[in-house]
C-alpha atoms as a PDB file:
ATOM      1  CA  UNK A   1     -15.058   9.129   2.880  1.00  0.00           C
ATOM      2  CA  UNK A   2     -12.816   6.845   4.712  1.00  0.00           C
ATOM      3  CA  UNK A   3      -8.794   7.115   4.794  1.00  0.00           C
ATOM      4  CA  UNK A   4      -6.650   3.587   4.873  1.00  0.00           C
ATOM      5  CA  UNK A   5      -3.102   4.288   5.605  1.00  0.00           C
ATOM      6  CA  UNK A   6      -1.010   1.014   4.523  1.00  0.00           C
ATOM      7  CA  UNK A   7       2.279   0.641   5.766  1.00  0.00           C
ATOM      8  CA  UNK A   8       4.440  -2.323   4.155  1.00  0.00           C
ATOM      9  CA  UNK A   9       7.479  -3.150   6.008  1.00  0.00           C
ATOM     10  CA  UNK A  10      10.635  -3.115   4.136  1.00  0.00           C
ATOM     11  CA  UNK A  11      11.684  -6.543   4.333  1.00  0.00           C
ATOM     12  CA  UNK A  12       7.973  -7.354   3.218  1.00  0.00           C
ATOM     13  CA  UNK A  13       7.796  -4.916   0.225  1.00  0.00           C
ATOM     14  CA  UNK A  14      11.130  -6.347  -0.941  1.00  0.00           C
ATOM     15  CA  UNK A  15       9.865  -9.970  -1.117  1.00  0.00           C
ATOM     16  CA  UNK A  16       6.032  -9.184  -2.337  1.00  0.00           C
ATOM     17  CA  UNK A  17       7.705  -7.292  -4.873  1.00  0.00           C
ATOM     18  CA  UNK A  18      10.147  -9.323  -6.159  1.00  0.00           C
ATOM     19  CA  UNK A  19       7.803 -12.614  -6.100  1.00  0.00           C
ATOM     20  CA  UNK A  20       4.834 -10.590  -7.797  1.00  0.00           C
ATOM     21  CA  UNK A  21       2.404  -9.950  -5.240  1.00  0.00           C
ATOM     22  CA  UNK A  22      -0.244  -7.527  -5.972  1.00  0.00           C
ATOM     23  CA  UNK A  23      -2.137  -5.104  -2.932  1.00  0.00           C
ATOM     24  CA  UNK A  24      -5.843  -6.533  -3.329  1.00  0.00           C
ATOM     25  CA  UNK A  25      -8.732  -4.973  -1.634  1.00  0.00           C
ATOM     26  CA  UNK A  26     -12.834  -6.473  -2.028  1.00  0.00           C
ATOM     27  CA  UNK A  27     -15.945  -5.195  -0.912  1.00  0.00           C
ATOM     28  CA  UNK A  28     -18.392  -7.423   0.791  1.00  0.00           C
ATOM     29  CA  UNK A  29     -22.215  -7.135   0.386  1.00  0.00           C
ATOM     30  CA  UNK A  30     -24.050  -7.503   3.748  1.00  0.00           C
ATOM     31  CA  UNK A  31     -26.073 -10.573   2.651  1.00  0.00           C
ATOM     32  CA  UNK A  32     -23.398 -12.572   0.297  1.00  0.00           C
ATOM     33  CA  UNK A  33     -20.457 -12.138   0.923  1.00  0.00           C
ATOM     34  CA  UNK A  34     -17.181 -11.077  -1.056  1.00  0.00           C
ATOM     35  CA  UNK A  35     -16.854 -12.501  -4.699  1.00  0.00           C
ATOM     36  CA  UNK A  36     -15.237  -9.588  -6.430  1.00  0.00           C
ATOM     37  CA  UNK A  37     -11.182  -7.899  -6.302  1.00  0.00           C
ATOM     38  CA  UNK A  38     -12.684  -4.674  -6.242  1.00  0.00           C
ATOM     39  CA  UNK A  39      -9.110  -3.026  -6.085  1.00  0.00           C
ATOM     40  CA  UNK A  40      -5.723  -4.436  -6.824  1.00  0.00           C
ATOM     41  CA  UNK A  41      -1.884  -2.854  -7.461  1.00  0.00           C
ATOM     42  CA  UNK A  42       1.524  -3.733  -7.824  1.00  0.00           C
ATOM     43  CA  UNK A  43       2.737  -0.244  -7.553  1.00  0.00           C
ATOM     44  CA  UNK A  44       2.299   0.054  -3.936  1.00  0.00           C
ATOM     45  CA  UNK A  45       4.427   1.356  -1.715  1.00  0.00           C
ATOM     46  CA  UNK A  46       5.647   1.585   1.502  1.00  0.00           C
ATOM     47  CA  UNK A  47       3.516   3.588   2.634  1.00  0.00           C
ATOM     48  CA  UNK A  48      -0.149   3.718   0.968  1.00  0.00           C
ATOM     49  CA  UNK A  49      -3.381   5.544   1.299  1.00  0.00           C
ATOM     50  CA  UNK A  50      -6.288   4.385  -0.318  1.00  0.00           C
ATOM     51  CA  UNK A  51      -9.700   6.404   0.469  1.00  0.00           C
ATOM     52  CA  UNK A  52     -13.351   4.861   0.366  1.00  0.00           C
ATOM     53  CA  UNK A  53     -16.255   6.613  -0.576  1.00  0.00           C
ATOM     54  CA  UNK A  54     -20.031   5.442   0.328  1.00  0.00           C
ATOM     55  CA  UNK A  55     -20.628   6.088  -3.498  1.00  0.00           C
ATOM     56  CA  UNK A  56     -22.422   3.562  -5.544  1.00  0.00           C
ATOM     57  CA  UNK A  57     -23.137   2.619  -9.333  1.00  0.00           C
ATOM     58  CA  UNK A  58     -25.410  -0.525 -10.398  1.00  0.00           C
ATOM     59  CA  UNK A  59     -24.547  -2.453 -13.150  1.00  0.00           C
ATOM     60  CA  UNK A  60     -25.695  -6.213 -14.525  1.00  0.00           C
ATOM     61  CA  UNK A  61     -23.827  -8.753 -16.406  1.00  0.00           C
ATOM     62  CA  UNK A  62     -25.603 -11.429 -18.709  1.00  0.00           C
ATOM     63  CA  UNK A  63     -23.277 -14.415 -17.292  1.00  0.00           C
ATOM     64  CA  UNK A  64     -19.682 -14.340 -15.249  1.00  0.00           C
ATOM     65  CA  UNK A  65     -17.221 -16.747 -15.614  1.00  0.00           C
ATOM     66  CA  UNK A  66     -14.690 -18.116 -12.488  1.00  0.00           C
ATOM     67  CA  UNK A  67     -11.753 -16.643 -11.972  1.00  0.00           C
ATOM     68  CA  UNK A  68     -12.351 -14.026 -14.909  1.00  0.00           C
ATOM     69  CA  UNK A  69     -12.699 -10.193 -15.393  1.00  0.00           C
ATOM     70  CA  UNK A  70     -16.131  -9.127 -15.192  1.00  0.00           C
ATOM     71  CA  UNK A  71     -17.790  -8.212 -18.771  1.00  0.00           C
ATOM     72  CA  UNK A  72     -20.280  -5.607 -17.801  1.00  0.00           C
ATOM     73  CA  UNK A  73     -23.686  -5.681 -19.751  1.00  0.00           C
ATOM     74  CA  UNK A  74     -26.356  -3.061 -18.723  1.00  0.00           C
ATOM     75  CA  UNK A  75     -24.784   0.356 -17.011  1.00  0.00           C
ATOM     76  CA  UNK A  76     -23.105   1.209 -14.947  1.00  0.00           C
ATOM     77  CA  UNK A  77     -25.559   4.309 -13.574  1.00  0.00           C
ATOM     78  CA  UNK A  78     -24.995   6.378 -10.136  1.00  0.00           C
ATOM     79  CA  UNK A  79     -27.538   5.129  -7.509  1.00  0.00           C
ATOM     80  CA  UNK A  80     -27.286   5.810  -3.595  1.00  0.00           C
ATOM     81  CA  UNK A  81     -28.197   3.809  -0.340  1.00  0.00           C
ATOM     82  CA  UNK A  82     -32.208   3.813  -0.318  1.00  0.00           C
ATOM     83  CA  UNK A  83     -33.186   4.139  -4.182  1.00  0.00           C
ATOM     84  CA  UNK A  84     -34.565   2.421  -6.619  1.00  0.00           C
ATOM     85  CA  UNK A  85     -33.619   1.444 -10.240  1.00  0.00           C
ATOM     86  CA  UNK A  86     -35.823  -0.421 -13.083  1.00  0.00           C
ATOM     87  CA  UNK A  87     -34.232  -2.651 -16.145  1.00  0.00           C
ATOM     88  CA  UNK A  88     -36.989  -3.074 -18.854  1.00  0.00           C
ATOM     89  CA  UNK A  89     -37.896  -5.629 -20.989  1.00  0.00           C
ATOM     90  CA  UNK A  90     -35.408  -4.098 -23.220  1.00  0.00           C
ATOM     91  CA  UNK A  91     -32.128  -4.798 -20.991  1.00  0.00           C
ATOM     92  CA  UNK A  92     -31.921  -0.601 -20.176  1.00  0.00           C
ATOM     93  CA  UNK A  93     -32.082   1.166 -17.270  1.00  0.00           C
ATOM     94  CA  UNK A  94     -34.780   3.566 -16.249  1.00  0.00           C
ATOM     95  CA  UNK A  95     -34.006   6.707 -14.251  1.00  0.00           C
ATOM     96  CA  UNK A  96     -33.137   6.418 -10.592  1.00  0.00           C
ATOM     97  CA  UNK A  97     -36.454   6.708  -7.823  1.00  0.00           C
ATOM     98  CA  UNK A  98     -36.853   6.715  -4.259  1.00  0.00           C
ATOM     99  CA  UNK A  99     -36.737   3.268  -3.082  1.00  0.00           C
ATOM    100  CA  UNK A 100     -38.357   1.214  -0.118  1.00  0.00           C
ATOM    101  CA  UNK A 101     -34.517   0.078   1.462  1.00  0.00           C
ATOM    102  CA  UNK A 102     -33.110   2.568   3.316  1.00  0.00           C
ATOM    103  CA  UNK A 103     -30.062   0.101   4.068  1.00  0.00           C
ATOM    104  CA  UNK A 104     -29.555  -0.742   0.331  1.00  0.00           C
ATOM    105  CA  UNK A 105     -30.803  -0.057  -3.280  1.00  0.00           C
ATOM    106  CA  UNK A 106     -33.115  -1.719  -5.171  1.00  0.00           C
ATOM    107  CA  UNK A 107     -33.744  -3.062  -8.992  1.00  0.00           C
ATOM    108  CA  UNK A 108     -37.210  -3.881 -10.408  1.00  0.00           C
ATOM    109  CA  UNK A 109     -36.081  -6.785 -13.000  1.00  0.00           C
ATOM    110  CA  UNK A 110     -38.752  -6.880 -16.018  1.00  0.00           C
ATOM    111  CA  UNK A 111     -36.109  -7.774 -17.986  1.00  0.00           C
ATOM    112  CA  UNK A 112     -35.350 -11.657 -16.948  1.00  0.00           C
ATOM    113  CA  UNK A 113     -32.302 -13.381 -15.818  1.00  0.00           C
ATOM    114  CA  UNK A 114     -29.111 -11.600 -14.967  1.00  0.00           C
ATOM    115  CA  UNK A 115     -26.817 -10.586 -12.752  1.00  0.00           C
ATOM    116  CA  UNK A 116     -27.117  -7.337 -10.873  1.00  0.00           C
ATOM    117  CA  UNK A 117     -23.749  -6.046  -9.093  1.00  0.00           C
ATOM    118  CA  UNK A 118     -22.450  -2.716  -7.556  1.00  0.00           C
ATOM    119  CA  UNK A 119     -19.385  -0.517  -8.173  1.00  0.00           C
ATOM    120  CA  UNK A 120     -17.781   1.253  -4.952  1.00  0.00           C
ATOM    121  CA  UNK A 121     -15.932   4.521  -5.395  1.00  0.00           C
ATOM    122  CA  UNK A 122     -12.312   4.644  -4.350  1.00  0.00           C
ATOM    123  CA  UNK A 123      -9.566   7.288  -4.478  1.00  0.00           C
ATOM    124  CA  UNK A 124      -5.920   5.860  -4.869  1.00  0.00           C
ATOM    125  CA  UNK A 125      -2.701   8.218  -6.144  1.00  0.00           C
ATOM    126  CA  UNK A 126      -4.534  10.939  -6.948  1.00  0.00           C
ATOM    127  CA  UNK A 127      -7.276   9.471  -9.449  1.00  0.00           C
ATOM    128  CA  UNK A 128     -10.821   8.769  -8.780  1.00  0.00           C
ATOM    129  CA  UNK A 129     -12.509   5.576 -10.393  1.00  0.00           C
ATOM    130  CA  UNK A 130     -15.555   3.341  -9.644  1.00  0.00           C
ATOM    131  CA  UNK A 131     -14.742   0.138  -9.493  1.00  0.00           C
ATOM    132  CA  UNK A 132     -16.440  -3.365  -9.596  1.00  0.00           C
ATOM    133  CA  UNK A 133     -16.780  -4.419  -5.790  1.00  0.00           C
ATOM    134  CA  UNK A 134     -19.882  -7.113  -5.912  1.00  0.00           C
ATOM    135  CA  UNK A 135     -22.050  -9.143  -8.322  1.00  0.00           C
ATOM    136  CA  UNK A 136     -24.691 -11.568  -7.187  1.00  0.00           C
ATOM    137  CA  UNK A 137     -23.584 -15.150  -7.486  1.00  0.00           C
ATOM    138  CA  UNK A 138     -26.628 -16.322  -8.715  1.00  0.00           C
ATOM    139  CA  UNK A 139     -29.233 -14.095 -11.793  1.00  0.00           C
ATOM    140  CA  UNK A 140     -31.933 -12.468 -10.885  1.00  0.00           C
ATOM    141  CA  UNK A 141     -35.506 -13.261 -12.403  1.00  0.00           C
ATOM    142  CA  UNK A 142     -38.276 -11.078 -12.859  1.00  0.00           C
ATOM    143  CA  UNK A 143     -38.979  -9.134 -10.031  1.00  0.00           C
ATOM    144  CA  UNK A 144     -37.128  -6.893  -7.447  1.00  0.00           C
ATOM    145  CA  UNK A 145     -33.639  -7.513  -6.669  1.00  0.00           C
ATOM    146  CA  UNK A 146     -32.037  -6.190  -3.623  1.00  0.00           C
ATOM    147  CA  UNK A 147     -27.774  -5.044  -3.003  1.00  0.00           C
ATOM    148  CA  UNK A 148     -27.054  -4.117   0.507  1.00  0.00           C
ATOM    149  CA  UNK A 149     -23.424  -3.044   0.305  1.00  0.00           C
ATOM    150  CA  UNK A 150     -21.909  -3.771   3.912  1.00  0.00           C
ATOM    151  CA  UNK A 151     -19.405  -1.601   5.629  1.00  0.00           C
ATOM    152  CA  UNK A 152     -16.627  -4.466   5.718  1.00  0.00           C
ATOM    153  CA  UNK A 153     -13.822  -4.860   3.356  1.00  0.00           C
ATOM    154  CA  UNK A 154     -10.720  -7.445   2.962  1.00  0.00           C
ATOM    155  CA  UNK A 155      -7.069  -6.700   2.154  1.00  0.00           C
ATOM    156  CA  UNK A 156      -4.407  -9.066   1.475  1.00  0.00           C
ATOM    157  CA  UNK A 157      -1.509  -9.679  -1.278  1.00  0.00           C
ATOM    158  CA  UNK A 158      -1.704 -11.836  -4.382  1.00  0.00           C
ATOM    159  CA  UNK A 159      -0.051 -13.297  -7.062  1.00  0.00           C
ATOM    160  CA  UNK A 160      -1.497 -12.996 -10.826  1.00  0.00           C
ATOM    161  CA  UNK A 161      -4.735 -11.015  -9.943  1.00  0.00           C
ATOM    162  CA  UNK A 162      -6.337  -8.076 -11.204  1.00  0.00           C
ATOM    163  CA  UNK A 163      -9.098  -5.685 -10.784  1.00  0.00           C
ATOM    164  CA  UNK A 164     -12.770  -6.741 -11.296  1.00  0.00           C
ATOM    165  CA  UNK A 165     -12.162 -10.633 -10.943  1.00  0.00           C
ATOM    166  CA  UNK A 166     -15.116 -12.481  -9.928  1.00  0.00           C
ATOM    167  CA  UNK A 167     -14.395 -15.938  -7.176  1.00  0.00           C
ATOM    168  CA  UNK A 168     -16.820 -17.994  -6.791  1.00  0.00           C
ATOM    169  CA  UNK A 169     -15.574 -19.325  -3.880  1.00  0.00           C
ATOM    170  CA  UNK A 170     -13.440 -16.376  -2.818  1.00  0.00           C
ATOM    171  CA  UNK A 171     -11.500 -17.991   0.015  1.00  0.00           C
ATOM    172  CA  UNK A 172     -10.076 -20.686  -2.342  1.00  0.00           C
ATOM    173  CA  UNK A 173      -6.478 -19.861  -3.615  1.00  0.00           C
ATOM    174  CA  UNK A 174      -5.783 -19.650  -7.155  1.00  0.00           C
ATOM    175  CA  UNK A 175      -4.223 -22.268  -8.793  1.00  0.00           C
ATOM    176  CA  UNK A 176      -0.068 -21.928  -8.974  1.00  0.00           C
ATOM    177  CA  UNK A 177      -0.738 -18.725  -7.038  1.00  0.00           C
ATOM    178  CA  UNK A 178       0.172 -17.481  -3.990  1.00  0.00           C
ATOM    179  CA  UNK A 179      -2.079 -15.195  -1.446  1.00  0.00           C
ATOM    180  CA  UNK A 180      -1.141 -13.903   1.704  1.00  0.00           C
ATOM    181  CA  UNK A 181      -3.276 -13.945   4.725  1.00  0.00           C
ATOM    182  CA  UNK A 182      -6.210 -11.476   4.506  1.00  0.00           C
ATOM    183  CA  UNK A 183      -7.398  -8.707   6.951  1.00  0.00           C
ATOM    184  CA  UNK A 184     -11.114  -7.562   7.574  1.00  0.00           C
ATOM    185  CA  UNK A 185     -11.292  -4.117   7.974  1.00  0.00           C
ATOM    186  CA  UNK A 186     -14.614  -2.949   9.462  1.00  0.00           C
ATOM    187  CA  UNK A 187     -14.926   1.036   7.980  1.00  0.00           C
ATOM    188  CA  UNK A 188     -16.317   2.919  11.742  1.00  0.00           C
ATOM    189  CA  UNK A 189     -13.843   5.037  11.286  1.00  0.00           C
ATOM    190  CA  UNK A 190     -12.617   8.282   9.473  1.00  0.00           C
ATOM    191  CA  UNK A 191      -8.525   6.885   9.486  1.00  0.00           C
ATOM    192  CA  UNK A 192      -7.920   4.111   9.760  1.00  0.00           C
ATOM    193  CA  UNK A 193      -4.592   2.422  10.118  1.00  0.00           C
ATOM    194  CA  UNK A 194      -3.109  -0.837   9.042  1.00  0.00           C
ATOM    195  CA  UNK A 195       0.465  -2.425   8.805  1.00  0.00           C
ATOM    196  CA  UNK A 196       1.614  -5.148   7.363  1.00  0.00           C
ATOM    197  CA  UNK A 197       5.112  -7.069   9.057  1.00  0.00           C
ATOM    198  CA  UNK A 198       6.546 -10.376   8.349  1.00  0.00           C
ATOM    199  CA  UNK A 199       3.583 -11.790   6.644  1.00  0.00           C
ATOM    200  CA  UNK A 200       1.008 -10.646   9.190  1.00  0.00           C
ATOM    201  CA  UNK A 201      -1.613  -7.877   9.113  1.00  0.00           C
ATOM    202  CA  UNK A 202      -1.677  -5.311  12.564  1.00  0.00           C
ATOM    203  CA  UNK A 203      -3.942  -2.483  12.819  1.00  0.00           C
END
């Protein structure tokens, strides 16, 4: 588990607040990027911890749309770092194996195209949840389909967002939207500590 501590200045909170600005947080995936708001919250405070946990579920969608909520198809089911999952020819999941990618988890596709993701576990005012974090941009075909989840995320503030919204392009702003400058976070640490002051990001 890793600890954020968030600290919004009070000048800061005062304007995100009263111009709608939502906390977002994404998850990147070693080999594609970011493409998902993994977390987001307009309850935020001040002060904020938010707690990461190297806990995974695998999950596939039939199609995902720009700019929209993820509509989850096939799972989600618990898998860890270095196992292996199956979908048949049916569109269900088999029981977890050992897998071949000790950096990542696996899923043997007999099923055809679709989109394999990954939910991360976070902790945030007391409640547990897994939430959407990645899905690959492009479907999967037959075969074996690899998610490396990386040890990066990104924080930033945004207007008219939610959880679970896919990007595909995740950099680009959304339209009569506002988003703050973002942060990448590398998690080496147990604590970590970031700030955010007159529109800038400090750690």
């Amino acid at each position: 588990m890793i600890t954020i501590n968030i600290n919004v200045a009070g000048a800061d909170l005062t304007f995100l607040k009263q111009n709608q600005y939502v906390f977002c947080m994404a998850c990147r995936e070693m080999d594609m990027g970011y493409d998902v708001i993994c977390f987001s919250e307009k309850d935020y405070l001040s002060d904020n911890v938010i707690a990461i946990f190297d806990e995974y579920q695998i999950f596939c969608c039939k199609n995902h749309i720009d700019r929209k909520k993820l509509m989850i198809s096939v799972g989600p089911v618990n898998i860890s770092m270095g196992q292996k999952i199956t979908m048949s020819q049916e569109g269900n999941f088999s029981q977890v194996t050992g897998g071949t990618r000790k950096d990542g988890f696996e899923m043997v596709n007999d099923y055809g195209a679709i989109y394999p993701g990954f939910s991360r576990k976070i902790h945030y005012q007391g409640s547990e949840m897994f939430l959407p974090a990645f899905v690959a941009d492009c479907a999967s075909v037959k075969g074996t389909y690899v998610l490396r989840p990386d040890n990066r995320i990104q924080v930033w503030f945004e207007q008219f967002v939610e959880s679970g919204v896919y990007f595909s392009d995740f950099s680009a702003k959304i339209v009569k939207a506002g988003r703050s400058r973002a942060m990448e976070v590398i998690l080496n640490q147990d604590v970590i500590n970031l700030s955010y002051q007159e529109g800038n990001w400090i750690k």
